[in-house]
C-alpha atoms as a PDB file:
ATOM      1  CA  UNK A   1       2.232   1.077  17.727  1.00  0.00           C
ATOM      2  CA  UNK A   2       3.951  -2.339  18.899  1.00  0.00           C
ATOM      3  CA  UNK A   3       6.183  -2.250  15.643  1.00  0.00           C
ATOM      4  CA  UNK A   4       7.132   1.841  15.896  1.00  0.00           C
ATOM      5  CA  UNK A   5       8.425   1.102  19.283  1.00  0.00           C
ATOM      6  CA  UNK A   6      10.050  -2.237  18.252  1.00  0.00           C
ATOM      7  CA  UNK A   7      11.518  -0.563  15.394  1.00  0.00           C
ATOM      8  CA  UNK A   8      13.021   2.130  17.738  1.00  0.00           C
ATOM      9  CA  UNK A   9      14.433  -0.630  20.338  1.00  0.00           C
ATOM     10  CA  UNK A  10      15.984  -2.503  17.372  1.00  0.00           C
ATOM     11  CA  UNK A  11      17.345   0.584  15.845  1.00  0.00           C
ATOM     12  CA  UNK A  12      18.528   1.929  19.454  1.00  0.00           C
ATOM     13  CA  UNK A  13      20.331  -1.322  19.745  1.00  0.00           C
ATOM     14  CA  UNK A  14      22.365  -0.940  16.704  1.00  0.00           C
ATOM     15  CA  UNK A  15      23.530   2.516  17.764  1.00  0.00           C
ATOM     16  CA  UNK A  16      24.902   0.954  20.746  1.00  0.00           C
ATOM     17  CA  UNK A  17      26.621  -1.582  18.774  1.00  0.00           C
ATOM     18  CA  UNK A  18      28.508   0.888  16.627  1.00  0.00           C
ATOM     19  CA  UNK A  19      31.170   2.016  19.319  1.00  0.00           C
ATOM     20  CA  UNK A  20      34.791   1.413  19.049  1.00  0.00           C
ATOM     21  CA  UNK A  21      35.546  -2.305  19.368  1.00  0.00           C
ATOM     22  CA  UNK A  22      32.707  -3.559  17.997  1.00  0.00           C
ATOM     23  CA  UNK A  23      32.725  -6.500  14.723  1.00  0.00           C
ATOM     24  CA  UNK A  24      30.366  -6.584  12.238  1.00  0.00           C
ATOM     25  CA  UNK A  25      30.322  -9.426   9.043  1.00  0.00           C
ATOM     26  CA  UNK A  26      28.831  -8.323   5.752  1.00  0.00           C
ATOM     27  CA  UNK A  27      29.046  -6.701   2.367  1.00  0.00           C
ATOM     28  CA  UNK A  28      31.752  -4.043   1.894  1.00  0.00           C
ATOM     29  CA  UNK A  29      32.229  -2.036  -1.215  1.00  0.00           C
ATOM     30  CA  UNK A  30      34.074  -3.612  -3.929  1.00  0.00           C
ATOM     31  CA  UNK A  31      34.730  -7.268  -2.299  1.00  0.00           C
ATOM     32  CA  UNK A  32      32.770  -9.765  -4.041  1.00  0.00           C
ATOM     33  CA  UNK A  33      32.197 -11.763  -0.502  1.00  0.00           C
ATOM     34  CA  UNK A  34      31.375 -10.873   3.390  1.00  0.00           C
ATOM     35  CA  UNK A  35      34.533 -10.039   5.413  1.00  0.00           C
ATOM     36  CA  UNK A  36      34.341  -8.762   9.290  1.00  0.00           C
ATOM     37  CA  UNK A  37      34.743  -4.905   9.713  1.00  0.00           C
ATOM     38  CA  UNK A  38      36.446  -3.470  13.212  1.00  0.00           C
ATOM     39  CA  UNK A  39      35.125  -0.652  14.372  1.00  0.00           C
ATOM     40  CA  UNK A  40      38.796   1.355  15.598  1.00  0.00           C
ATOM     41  CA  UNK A  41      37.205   4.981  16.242  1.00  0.00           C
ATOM     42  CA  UNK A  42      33.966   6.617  16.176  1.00  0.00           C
ATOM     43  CA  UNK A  43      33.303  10.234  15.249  1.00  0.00           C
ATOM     44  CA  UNK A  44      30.300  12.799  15.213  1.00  0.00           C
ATOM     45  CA  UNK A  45      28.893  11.278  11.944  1.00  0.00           C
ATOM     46  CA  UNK A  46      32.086   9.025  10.823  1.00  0.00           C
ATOM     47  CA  UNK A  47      33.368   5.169  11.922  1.00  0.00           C
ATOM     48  CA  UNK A  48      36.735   4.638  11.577  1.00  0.00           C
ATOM     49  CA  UNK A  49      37.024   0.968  10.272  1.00  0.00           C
ATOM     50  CA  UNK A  50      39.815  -1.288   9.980  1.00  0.00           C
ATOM     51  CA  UNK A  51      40.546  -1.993   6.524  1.00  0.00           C
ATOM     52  CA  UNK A  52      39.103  -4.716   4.412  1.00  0.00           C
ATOM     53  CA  UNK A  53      39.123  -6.020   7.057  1.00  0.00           C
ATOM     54  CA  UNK A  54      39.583  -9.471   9.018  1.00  0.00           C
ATOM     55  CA  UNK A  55      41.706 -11.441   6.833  1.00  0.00           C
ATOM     56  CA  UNK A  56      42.797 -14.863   7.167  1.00  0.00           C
ATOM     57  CA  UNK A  57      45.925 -14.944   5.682  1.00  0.00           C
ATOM     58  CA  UNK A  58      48.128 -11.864   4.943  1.00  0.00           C
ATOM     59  CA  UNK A  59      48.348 -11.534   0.986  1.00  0.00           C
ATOM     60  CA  UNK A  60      51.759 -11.484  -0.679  1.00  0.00           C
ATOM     61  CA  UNK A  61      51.144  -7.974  -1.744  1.00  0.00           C
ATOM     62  CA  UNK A  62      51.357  -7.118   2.085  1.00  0.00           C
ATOM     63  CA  UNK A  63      54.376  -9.543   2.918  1.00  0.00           C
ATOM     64  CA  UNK A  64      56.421  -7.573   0.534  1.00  0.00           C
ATOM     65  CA  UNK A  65      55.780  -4.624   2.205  1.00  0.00           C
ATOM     66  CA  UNK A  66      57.815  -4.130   5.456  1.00  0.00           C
ATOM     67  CA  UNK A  67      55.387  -0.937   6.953  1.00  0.00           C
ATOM     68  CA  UNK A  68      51.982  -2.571   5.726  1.00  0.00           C
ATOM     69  CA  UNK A  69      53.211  -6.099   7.245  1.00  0.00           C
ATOM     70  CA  UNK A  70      54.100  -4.177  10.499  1.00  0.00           C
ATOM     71  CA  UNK A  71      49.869  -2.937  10.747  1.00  0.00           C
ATOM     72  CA  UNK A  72      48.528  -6.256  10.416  1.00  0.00           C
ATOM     73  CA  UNK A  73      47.059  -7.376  13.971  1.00  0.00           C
ATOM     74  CA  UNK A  74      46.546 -10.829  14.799  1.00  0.00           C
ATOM     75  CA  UNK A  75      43.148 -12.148  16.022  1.00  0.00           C
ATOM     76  CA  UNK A  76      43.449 -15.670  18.008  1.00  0.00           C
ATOM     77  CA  UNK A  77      39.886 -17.843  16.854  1.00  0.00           C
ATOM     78  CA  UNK A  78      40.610 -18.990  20.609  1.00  0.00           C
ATOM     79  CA  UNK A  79      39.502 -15.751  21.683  1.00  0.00           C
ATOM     80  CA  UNK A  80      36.553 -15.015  19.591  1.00  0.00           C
ATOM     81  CA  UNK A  81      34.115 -17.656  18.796  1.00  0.00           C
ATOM     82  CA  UNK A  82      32.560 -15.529  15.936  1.00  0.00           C
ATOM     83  CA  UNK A  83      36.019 -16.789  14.137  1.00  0.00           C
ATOM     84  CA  UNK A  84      37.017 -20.080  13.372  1.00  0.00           C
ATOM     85  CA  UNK A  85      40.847 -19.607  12.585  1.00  0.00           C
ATOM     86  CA  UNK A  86      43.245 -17.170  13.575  1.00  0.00           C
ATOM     87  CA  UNK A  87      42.866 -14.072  11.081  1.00  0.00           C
ATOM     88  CA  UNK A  88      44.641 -10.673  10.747  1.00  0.00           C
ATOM     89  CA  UNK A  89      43.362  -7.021  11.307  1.00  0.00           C
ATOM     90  CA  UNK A  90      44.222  -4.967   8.759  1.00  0.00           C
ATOM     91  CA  UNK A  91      45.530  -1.610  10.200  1.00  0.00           C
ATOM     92  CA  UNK A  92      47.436  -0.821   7.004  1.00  0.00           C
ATOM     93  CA  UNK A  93      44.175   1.099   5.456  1.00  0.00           C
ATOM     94  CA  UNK A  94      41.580   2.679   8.080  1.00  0.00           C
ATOM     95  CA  UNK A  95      38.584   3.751   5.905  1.00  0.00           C
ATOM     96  CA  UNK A  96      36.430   6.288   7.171  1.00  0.00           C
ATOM     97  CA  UNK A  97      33.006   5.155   6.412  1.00  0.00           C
ATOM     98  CA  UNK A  98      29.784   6.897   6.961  1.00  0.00           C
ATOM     99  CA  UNK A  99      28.378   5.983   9.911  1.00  0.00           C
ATOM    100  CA  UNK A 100      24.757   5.307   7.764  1.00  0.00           C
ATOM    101  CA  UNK A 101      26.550   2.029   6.558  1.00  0.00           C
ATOM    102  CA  UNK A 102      26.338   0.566  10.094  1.00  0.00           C
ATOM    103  CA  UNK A 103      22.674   0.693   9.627  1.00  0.00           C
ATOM    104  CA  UNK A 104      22.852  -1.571   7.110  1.00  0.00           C
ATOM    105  CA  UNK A 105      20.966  -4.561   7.775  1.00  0.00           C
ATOM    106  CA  UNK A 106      23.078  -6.674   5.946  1.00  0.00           C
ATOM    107  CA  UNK A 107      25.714  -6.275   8.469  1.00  0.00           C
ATOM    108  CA  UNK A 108      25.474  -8.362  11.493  1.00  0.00           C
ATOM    109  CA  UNK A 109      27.008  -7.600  15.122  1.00  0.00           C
ATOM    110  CA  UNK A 110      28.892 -10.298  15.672  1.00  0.00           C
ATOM    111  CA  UNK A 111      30.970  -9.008  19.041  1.00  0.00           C
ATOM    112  CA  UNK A 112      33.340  -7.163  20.879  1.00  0.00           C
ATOM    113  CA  UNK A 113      37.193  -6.943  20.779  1.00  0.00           C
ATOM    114  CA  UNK A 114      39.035  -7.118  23.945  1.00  0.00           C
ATOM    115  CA  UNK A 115      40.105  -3.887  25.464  1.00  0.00           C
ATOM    116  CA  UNK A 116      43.235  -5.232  25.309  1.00  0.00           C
ATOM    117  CA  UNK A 117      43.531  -5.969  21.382  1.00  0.00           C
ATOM    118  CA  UNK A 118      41.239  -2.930  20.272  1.00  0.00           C
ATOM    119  CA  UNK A 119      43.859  -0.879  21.999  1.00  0.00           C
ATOM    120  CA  UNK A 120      46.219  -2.747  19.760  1.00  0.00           C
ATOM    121  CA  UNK A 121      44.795  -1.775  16.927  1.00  0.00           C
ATOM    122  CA  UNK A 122      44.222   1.624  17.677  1.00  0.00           C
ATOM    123  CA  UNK A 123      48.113   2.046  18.684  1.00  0.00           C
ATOM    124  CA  UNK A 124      49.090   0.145  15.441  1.00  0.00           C
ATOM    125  CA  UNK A 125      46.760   2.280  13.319  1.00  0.00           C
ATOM    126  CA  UNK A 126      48.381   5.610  14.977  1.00  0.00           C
ATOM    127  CA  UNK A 127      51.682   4.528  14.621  1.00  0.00           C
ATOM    128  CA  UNK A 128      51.075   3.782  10.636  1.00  0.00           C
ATOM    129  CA  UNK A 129      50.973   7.729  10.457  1.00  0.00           C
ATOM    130  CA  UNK A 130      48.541   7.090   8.109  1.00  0.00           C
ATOM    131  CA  UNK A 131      45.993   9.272  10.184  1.00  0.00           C
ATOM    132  CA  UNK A 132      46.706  13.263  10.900  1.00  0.00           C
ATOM    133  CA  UNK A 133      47.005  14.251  14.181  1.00  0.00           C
ATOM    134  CA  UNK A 134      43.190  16.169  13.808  1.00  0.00           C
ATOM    135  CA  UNK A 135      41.628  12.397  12.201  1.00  0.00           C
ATOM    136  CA  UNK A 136      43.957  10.823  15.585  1.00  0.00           C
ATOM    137  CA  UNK A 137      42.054  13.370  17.623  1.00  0.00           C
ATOM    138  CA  UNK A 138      38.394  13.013  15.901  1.00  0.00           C
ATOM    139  CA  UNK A 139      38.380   9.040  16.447  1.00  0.00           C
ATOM    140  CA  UNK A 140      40.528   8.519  19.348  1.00  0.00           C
ATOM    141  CA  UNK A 141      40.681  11.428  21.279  1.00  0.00           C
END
């Protein structure tokens, strides 16, 4: 009985943490090491993640780029202690993920964005016009 209702506090808990804002470390599909994942938007049964993800340095591929350089969001370490240098949020590809992989336990909660800087991110992602104006409305509206 003690574990059902432990089980249903822990898994209430990670609900809560799934809500726009919100950083998680761990596995993502096809990336052969943990990166952080930003929550930007959350739908009915969808997250809206920043792309892969939190990076520390913005890749050449992306430098070359004048509209993919212009979504990149910097993160100050000063204002996070989950980070320990100052890393970039990639707003050039939002992937909508299922909101079932935030239940993986692999992931780990590792904090909050700043009103401030998730509002940022949400403005840079929306100004990518990489989004329609329904997928604007579905995690943002």
């Amino acid at each position: 009985m003690v574990k059902k209702n432990t089980f249903s506090t822990l898994e209430a808990l990670r609900d809560m943490a799934i809500s726009p804002g919100s950083v998680f470390l761990g596995p993502w599909d096809n990336i052969d090491h943990e990166k952080f994942i930003v929550v930007a938007g959350v739908a009915k049964d969808k997250v809206l993640v920043c792309s892969v993800l939190i990076n520390s340095l913005i890749n050449q591929y992306i430098q070359r780029r004048p509209r993919m350089l212009a979504c990149q969001v910097e993160v100050k370490a000063e204002d996070y202690d989950f980070l320990s240098h100052n890393s970039y949020i990639n707003c050039a590809q939002p992937i909508k993920a299922k909101y079932e992989h935030f239940k993986n336990e692999e992931l780990k909660y590792c904090g909050m964005l700043t009103d401030e800087l998730l509002m940022q991110v949400r403005q840079t992602i929306i100004d990518s016009d990489l989004l329609t104006n329904e997928e604007i409305e579905q995690f943002f509206g």
